[in-house]
Protein backbone atom coordinates (compact mmCIF):
# COMPACT_ATOMS: atom_id res chain seq x y z
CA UNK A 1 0.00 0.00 0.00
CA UNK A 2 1.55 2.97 -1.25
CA UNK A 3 1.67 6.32 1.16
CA UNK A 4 0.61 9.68 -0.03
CA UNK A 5 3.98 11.93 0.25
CA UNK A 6 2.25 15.35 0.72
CA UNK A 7 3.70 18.19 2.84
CA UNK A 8 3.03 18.41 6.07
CA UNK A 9 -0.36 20.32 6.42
CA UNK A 10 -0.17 21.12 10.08
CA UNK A 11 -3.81 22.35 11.86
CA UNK A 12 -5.13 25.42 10.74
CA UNK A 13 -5.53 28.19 13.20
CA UNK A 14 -6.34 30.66 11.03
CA UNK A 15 -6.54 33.17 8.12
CA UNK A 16 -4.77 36.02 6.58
CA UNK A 17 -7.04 39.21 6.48
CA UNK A 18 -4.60 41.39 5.47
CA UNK A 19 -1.61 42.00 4.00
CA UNK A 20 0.78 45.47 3.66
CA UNK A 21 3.04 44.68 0.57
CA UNK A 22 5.15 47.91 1.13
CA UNK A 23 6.35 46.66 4.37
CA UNK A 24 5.54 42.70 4.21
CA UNK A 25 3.59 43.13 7.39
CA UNK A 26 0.70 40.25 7.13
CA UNK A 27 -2.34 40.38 9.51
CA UNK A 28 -3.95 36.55 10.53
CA UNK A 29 -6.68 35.97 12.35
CA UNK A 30 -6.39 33.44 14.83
CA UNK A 31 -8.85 30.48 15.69
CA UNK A 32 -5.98 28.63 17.86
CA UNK A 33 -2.81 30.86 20.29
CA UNK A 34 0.30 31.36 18.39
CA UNK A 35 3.47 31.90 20.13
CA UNK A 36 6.62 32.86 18.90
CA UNK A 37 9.28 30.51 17.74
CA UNK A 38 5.89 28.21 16.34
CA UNK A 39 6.59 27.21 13.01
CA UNK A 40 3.50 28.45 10.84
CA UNK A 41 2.62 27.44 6.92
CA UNK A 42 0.86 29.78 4.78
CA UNK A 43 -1.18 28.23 2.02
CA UNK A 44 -3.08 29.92 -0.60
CA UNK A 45 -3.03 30.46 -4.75
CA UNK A 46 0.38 29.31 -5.85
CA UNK A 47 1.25 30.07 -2.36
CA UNK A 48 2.58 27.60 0.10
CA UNK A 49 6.09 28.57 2.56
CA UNK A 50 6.41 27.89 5.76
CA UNK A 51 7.99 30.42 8.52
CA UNK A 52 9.35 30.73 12.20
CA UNK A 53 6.99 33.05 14.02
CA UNK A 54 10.55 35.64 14.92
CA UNK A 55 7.94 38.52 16.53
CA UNK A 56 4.70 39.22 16.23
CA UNK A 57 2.30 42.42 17.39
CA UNK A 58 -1.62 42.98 18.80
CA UNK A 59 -2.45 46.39 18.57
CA UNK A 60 0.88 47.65 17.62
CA UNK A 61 2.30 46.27 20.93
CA UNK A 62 4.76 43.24 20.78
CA UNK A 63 3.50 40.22 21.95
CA UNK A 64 5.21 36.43 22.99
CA UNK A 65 1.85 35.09 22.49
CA UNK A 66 -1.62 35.24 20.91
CA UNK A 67 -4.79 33.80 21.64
CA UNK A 68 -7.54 32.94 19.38
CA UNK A 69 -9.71 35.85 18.54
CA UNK A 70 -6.40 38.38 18.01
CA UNK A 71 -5.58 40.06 15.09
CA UNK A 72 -1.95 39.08 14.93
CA UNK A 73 0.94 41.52 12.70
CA UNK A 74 3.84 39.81 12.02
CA UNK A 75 6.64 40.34 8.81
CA UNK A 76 5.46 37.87 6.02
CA UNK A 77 9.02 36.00 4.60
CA UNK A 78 6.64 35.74 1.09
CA UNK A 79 4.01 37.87 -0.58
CA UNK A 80 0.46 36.42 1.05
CA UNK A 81 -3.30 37.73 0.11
CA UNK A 82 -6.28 37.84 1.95
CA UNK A 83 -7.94 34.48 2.81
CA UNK A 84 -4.92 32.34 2.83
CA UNK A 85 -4.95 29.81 5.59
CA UNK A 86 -2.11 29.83 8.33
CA UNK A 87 -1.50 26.37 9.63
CA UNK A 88 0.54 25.45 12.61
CA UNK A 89 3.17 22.61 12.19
């Protein structure tokens, strides 16, 4: 029985809503806490990268970690758009 060799999808804890191109700032919105040094994967279009989370802000303050419901900033290392998915691996 032959395995499926996919990349590792990780659980989904949320969405991008928004993304500033001119200083690669993308903003997810989080179902599940993130914490910095997580890995994340951002999936979307032709899209697919994953990324260490190095710092992340809520409300322009810098936070360790982030809870669901938070509107998370942090530097994208790849252009993203609105609605790709942010897993957690």
């Amino acid at each position: 029985m032959a395995e499926d060799i996919k990349p590792k999808e990780g659980k989904l804890i949320g969405k991008v809503s928004h993304y500033f191109g001119n200083i690669g700032v993308a903003v997810l919105e989080l179902t599940d806490k993130l914490k910095e040094g997580d890995t994340i994967r951002i999936a979307g279009g032709e899209t697919d990268f994953n990324q260490i989370v190095d710092s992340m802000e809520v409300e322009h303050k810098k936070v360790k970690e982030a809870k669901p419901g938070d509107s998370v900033g942090m530097k994208a290392s790849q252009k993203v758009r609105e609605g790709y998915r942010v897993y957690k691996l």
